[in-house]
Protein backbone atom coordinates (compact mmCIF):
# COMPACT_ATOMS: atom_id res chain seq x y z
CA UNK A 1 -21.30 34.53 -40.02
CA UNK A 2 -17.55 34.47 -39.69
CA UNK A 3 -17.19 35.92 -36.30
CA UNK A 4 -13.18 36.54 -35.27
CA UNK A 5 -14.10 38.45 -32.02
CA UNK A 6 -16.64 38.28 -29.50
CA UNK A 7 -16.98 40.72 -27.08
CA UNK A 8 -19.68 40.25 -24.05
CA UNK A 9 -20.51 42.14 -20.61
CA UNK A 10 -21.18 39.63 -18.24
CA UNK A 11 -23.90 39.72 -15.87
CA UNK A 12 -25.58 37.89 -12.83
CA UNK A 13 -27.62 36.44 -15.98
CA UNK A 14 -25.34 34.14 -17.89
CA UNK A 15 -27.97 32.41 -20.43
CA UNK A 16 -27.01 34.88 -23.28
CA UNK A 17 -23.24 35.00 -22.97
CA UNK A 18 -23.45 31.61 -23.65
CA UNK A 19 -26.19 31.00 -26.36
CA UNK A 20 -24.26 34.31 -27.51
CA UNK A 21 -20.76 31.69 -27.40
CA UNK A 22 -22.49 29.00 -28.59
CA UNK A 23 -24.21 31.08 -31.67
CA UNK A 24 -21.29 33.28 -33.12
CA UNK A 25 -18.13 30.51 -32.59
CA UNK A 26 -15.60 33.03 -32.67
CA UNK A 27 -11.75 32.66 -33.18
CA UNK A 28 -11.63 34.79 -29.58
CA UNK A 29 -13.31 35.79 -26.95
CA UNK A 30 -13.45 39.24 -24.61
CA UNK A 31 -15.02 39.00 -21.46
CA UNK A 32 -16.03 43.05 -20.18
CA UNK A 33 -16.22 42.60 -16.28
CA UNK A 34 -16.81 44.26 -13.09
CA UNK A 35 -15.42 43.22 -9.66
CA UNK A 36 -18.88 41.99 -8.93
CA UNK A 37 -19.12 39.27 -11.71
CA UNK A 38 -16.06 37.93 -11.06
CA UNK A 39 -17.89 34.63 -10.06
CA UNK A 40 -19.85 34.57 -13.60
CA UNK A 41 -17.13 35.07 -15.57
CA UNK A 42 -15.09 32.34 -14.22
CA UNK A 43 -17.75 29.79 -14.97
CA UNK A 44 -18.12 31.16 -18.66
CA UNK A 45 -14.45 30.81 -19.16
CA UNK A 46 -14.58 27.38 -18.24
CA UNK A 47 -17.61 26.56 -20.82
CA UNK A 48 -15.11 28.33 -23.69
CA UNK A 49 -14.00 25.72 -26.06
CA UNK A 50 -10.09 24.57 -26.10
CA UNK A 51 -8.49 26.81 -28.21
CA UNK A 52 -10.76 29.18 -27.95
CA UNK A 53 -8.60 32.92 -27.44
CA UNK A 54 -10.05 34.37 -24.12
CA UNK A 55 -9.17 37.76 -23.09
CA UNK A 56 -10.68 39.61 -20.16
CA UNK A 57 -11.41 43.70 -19.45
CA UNK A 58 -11.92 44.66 -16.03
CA UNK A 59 -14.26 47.88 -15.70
CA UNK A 60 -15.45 50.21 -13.26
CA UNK A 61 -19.34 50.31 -14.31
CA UNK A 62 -20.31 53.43 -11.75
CA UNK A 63 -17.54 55.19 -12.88
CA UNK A 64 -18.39 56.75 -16.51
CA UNK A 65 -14.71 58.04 -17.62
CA UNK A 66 -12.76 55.00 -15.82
CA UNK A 67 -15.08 52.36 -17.95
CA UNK A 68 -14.40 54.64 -20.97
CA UNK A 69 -11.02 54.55 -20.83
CA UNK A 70 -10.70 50.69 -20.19
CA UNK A 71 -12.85 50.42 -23.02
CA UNK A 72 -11.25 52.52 -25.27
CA UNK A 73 -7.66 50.88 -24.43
CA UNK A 74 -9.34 47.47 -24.86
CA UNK A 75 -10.47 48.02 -28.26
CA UNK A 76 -7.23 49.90 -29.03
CA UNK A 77 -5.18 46.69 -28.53
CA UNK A 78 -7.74 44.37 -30.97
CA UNK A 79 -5.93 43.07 -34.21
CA UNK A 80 -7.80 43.89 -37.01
CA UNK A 81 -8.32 41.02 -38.59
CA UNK A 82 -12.08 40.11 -39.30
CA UNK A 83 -15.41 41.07 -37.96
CA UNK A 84 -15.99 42.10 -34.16
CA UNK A 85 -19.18 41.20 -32.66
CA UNK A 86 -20.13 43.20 -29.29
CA UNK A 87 -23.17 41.29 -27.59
CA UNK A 88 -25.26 43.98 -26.01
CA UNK A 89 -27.54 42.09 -23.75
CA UNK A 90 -25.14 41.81 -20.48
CA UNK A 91 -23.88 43.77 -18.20
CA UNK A 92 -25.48 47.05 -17.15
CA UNK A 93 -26.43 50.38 -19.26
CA UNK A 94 -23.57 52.23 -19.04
CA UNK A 95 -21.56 49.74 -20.24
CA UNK A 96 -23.99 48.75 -22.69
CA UNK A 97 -23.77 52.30 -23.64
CA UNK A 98 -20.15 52.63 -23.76
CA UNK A 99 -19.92 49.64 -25.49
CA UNK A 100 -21.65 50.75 -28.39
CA UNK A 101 -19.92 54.25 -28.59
CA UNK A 102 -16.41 52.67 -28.26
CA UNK A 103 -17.58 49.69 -30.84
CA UNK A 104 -18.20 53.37 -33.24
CA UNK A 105 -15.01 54.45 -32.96
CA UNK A 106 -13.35 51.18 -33.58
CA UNK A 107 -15.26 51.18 -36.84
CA UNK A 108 -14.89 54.77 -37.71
CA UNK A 109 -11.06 55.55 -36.28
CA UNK A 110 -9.57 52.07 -37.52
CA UNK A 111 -11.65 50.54 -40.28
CA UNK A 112 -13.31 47.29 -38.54
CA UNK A 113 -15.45 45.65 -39.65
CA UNK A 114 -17.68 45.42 -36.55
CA UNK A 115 -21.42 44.21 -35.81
CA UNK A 116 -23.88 45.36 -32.27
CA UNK A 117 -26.14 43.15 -31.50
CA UNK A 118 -28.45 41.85 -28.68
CA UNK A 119 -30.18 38.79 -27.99
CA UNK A 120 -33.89 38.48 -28.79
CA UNK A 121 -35.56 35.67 -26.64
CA UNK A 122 -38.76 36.07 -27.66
CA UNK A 123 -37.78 35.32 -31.86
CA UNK A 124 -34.47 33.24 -30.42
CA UNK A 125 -32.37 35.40 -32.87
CA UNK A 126 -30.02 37.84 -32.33
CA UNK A 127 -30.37 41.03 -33.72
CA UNK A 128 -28.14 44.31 -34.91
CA UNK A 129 -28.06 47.33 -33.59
CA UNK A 130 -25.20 48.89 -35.28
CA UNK A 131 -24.18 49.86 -37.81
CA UNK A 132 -27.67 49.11 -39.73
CA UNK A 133 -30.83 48.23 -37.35
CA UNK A 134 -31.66 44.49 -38.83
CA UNK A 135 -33.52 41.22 -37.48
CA UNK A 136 -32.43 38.05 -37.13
CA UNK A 137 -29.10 38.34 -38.19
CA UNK A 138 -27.91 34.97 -36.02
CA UNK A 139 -30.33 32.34 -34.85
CA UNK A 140 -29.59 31.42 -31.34
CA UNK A 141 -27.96 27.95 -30.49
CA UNK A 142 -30.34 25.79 -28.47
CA UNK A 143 -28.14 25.03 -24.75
CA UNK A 144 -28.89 21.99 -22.79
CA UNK A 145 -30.02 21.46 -19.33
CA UNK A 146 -26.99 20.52 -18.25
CA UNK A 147 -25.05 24.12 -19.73
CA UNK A 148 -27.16 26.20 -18.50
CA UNK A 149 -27.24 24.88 -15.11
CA UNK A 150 -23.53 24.65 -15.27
CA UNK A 151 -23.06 28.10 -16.26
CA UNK A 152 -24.73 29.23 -13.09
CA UNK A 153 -22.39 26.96 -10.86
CA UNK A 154 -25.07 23.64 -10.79
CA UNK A 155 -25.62 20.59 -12.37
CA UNK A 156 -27.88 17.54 -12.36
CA UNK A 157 -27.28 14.97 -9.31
CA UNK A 158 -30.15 12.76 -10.02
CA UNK A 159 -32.22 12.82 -12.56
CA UNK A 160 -35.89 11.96 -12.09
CA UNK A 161 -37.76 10.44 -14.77
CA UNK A 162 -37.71 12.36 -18.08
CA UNK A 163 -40.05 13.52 -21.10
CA UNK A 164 -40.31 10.25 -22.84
CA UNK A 165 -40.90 7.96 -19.99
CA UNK A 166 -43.57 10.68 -18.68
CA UNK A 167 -45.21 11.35 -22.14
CA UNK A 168 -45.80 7.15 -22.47
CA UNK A 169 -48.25 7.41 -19.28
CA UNK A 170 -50.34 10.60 -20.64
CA UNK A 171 -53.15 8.80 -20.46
CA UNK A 172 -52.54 6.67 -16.94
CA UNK A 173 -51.45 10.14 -15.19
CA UNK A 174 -54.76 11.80 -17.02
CA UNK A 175 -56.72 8.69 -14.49
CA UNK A 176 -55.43 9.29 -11.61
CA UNK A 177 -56.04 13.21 -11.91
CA UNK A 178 -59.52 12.63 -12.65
CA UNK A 179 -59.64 10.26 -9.16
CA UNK A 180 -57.35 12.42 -6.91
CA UNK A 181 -60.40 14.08 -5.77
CA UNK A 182 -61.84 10.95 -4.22
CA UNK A 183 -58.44 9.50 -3.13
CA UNK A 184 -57.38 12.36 -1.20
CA UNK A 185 -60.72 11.91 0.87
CA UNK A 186 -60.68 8.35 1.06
CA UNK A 187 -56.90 8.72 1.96
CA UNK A 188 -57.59 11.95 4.84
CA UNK A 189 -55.41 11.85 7.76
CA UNK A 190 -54.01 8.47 7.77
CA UNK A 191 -50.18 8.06 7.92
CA UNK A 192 -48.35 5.68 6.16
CA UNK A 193 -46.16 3.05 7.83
CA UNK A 194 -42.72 1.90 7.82
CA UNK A 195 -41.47 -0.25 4.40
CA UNK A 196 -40.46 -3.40 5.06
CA UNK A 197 -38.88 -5.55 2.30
CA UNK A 198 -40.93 -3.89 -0.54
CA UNK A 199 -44.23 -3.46 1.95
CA UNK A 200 -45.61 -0.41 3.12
CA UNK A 201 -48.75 -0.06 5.10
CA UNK A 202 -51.50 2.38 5.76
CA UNK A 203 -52.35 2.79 9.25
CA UNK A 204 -55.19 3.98 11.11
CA UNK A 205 -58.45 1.74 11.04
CA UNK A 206 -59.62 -0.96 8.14
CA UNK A 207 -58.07 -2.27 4.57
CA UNK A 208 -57.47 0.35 1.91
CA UNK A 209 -60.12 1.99 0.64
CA UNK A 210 -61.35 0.79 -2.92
CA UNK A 211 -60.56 3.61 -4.89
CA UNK A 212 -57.19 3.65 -3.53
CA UNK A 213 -56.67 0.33 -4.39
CA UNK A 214 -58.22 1.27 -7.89
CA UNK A 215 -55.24 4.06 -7.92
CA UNK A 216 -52.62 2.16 -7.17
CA UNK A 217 -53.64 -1.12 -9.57
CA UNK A 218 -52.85 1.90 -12.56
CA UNK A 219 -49.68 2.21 -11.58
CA UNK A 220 -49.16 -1.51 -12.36
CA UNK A 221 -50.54 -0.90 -15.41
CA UNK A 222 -48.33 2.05 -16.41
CA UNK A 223 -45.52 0.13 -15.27
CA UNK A 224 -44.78 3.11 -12.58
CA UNK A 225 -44.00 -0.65 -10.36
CA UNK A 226 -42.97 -3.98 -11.66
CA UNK A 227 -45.40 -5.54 -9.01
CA UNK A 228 -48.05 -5.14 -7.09
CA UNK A 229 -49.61 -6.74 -4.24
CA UNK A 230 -52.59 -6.00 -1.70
CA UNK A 231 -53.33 -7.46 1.35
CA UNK A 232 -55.50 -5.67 4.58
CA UNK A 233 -54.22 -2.38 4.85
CA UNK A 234 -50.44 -3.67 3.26
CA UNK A 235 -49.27 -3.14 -0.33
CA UNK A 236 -46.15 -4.53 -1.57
CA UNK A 237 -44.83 -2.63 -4.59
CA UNK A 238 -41.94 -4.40 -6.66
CA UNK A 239 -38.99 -1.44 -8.16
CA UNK A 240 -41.06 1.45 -8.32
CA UNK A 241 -40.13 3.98 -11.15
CA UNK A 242 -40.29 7.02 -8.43
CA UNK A 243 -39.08 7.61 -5.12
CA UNK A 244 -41.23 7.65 -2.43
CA UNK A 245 -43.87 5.16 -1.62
CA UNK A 246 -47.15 4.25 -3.60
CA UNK A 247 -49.73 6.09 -1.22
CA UNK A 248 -47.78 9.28 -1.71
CA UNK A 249 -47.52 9.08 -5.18
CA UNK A 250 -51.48 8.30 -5.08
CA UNK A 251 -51.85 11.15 -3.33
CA UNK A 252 -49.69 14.05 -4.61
CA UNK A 253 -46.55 13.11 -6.60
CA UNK A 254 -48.48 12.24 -9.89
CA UNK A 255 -48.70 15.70 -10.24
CA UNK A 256 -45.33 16.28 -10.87
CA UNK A 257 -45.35 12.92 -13.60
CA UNK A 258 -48.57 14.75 -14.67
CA UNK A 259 -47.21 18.07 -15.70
CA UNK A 260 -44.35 17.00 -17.13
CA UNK A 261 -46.56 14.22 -19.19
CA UNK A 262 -48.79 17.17 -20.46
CA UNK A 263 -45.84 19.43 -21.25
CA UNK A 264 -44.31 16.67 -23.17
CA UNK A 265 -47.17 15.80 -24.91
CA UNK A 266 -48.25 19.58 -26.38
CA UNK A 267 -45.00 21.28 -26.65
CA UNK A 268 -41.83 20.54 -28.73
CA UNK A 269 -38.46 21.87 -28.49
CA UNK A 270 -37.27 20.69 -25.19
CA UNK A 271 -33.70 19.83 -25.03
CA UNK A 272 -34.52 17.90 -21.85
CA UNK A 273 -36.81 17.72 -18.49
CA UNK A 274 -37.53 15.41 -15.58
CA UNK A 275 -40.00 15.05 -13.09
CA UNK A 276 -38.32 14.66 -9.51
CA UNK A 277 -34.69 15.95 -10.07
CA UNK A 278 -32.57 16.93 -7.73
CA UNK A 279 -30.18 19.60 -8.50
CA UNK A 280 -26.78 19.94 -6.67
CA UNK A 281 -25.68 23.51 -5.51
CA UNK A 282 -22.60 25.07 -6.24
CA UNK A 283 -22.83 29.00 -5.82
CA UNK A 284 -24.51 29.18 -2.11
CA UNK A 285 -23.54 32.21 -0.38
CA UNK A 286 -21.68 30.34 2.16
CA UNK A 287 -19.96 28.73 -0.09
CA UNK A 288 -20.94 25.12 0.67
CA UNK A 289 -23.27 22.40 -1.76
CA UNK A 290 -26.72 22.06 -1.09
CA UNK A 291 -28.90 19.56 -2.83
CA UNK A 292 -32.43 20.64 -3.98
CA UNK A 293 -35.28 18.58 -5.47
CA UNK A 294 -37.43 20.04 -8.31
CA UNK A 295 -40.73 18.55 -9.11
CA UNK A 296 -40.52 19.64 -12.84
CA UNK A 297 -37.06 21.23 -14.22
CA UNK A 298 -36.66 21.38 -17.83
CA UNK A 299 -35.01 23.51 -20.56
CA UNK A 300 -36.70 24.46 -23.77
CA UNK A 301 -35.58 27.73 -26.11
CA UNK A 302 -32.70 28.76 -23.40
CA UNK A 303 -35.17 28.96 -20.73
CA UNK A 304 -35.27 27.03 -17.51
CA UNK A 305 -38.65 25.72 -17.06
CA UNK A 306 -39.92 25.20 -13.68
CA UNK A 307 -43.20 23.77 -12.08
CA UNK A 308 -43.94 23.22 -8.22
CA UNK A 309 -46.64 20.91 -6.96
CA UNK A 310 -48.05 20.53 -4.04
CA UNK A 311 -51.16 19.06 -2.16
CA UNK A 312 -52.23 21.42 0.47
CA UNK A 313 -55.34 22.57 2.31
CA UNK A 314 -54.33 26.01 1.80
CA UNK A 315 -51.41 27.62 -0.60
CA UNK A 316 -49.64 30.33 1.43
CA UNK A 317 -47.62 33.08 0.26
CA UNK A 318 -43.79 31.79 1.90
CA UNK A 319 -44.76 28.70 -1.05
CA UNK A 320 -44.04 31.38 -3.57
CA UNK A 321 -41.16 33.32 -2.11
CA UNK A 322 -39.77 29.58 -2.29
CA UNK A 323 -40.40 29.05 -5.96
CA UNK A 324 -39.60 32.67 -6.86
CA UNK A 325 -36.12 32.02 -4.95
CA UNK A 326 -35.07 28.37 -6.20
CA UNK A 327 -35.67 29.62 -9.79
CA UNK A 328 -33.20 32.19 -9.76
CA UNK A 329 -30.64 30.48 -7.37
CA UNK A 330 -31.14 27.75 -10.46
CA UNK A 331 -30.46 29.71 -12.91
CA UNK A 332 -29.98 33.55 -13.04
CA UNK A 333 -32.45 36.01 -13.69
CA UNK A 334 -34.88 36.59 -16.38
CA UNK A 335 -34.35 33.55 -18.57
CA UNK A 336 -36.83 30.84 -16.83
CA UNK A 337 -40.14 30.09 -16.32
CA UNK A 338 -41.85 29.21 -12.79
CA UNK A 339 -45.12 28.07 -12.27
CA UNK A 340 -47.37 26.19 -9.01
CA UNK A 341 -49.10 23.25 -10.14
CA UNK A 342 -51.70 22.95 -7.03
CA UNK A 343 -54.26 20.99 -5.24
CA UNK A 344 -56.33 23.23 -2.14
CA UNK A 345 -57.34 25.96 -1.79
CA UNK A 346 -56.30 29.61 -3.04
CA UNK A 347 -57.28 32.86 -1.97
CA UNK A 348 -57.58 35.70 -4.95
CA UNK A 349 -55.22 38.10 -2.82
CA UNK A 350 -52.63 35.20 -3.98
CA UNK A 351 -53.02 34.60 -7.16
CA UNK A 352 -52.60 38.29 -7.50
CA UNK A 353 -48.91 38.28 -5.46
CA UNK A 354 -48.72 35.45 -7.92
CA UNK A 355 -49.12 37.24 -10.68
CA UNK A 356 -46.71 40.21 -9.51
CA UNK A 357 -43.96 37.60 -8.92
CA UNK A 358 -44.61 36.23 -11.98
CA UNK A 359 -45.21 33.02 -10.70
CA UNK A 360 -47.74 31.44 -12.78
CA UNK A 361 -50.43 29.23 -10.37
CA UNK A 362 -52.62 26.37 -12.01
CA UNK A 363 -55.40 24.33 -10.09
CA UNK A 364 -54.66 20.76 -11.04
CA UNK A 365 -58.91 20.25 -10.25
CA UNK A 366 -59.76 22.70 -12.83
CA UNK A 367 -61.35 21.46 -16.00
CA UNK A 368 -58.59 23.64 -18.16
CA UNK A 369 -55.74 22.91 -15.91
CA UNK A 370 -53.91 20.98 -19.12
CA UNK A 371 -54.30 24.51 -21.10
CA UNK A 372 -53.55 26.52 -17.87
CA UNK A 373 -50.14 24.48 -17.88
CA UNK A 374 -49.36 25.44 -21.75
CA UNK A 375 -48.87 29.21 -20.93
CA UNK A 376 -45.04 28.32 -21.00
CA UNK A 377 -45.35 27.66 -24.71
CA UNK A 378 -43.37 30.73 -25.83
C-alpha cells in the first residue's frame, strides 16, 4: 500500500505505533498526543527513519470539544496528496472516536483518499475500519528485541546466551531436569564457597555427592564449561558459558537454559531471545538507570516474551507482583507474555492470583511441564 500519511495516537503502549511505522512506510508521519505521553512520543520520534516528515498534534483527551477542534484543524492543514492512514489502536476512546469522525470528514468535505484501521495481534494484520470493514489489509512488520525495548526507553546490556546455543543442549538440559529432583536433595543446605582461580567448593561435611558430580560431568559434555575437574568437595570449571558457578547452575539456573531450549525447539518465529539477560533501564520514575536480569526475555510476533524461574520451597505471591511489574516496566502494556517456570511448592489460592494477573505458572517437575511452557505459542 502506498501510504503518504500516517496518523497515530500514542499511548503508554508503544508496540503498535511502531509495527504500525514499520508496516505502512509512509512519506510522513502525525503523532496525536496528550501532555501525558509526552515521554512515548519522544522515543517514537527518534525510531522514525531520516527523512521521514514528522508532525505532532497536541490534544486535550478529557476535553471532548478542545480534542475536536485540534483535530479538526490538524486534518484541515494535511496536503492532499495520496492516501491517509489513521491507526486506531493508541491512545484512548475519545480520541479513537474523534479520530474516526474527523478522518470522515476529511474524506467527505475534501476528497481524501483515507483508510481506518487498527492493529490485530492475534492474525498480526492490520485491519480497516473505515470506509469499508475488511481484514488483513497490511500484514504487520515483525520488530526486533532490540526496537521494542528501545521504544519503551531500554535496551540490551548483556546478553545471555541465545536460542541457538540453548536449542543445541535440548537434550543435555532435558538430563539434568529429569535429575534436579535428586540433586536438590543431595545438594540441601550446603553453601558454596569462595572461587579461587577457576575452583569453587562445596562446604559443609564430605566430597560431592555422586549425582552431583553426575550433573555437573553433563555440563562438560554440553560444552556449558571447557573443563572440568573434581577433587574432595572442589570442582574446577574452565570458561563456563553462564554466569554464576556450577553448583548453582546444577541446582536452579538450568531452568532458565531449559525453557528457553524448549521454546526454541517447538516454536518458530522468534526474532531473538536469551537466557540470563540483563536489561538496562531507561524510563525509571526517578529518572536514573537501573539494570535488571531476566531469566528468559525474548520477542516473537511483536510480543515480549517473558519467563521467571526460580527454586523455592514455597512460591509466594510478592514473586508475582515482581514478574507482573518487570514485564510492563519492560515493555508497555498488553503486548507481552509472562510466565513462572518453578520448582516447590504452590498453593491453589496462587495459581488462581496467577491466573487473574495473567501470569502463567508451570511446575518444571511436572510430566507436561514442556507443553505447559508452549501456551505462549500464539
Amino acid at each position: 500500500m502506498d501510504c503518504h500519511t500516517l496518523i497515530q495516537n500514542v499511548s503508554a503502549q508503544c508496540i503498535p505505533n511502531l509495527v504500525a511505522l514499520r508496516s505502512f512506510r509512509p512519506r510522513r508521519v502525525v503523532w496525536i498526543y496528550t501532555p501525558q505521553t509526552r515521554n512515548e512520543l519522544a522515543r517514537l520520534r527518534a525510531m522514525v527513519p531520516r527523512g521521514m516528515e514528522q508532525i505532532d498534534w497536541l490534544v486535550k483527551a478529557r476535553k471532548v470539544e478542545e480534542l475536536h477542534g485540534a483535530l479538526a484543524e490538524g486534518f484541515g492543514a494535511l496536503p492532499l496528496d495520496g492516501t491517509v492512514v489513521y491507526h486506531l489502536t493508541g491512545g484512548t476512546k475519545s480520541m479513537a472516536l474523534q479520530g474516526l469522525f474527523n478522518l470522515g470528514l476529511h474524506r467527505r468535505l475534501r476528497g481524501a483518499n483515507v483508510l481506518g484501521v487498527v492493529m490485530n495481534p492475534e492474525t498480526q494484520v492490520f485491519d480497516a475500519l473505515y470506509p469499508e470493514p475488511r481484514s488483513g489489509v497490511a500484514t504487520c512488520a515483525e520488530l526486533t528485541l532490540s526496537e521494542i525495548l528501545r521504544v519503551h526507553g531500554n535496551a540490551v546490556h548483556a546478553p545471555g546466551r541465545d536460542l541457538a546455543f540453548l536449542r543445541k543442549r535440548r537434550d543435555l538440559l532435558a538430563q539434568l531436569r529429569s535429575l534436579a529432583p535428586e540433586v536438590t536433595r543431595a545438594l540441601g543446605q550446603r553453601d558454596v564457597g569462595r572461587r579461587d582461580r577457576g575452583w569453587v567448593s562445596l562446604q559443609g561435611g564430605g566430597p560431592i555427592p555422586r549425582i552431583v558430580c553426575r550433573a555437573l560431568g553433563l555440563l562438560h559434555e554440553g560444552g556449558l564449561v571447557r573443563e572440568l575437574r573434581i577433587e574432595g568437595n572442589r570442582v574446577y570449571a574452565r570458561e563456563p558459558a553462564f554466569d554464576c558457578d556450577v553448583f548453582a547452575y546444577v541446582r536452579d539456573v538450568w531452568m532458565e537454559d531449559w525453557t528457553g531450549a524448549v521454546l526454541a525447539a517447538h516454536l518458530d518465529g522468534w526474532q531473538a531471545g536469551f537466557a540470563g539477560v540483563k536489561v538496562r533501564f531507561g524510563r525509571r520514575m526517578h529518572g536514573g538507570q537501573d539494570i535488571q536480569e531476566f531469566d528468559f526475555l525474548g520477542a516473537r510476533r511483536n510480543r515480549l516474551v517473558y519467563w521467571s524461574c526460580k527454586r523455592v520451597r514455597k512460591v509466594r505471591p510478592q514473586m508475582l507482583f515482581e514478574i507482573d511489574a518487570l514485564r510492563d516496566e519492560v515493555g508497555g502494556r498488553d503486548h507481552h507474555f509472562a510466565g513462572l517456570v518453578y520448582m516447590g511448592h504452590c498453593s491453589e489460592g496462587l495459581r488462581k492470583k496467577a491466573s487473574r494477573l495473567g501470569v502463567k505458572m508451570v511446575d518444571v517437575t511436572d510430566v507436561d511441564a514442556e507443553e505447559q511452557l508452549l501456551c505462549c505459542r500464539t
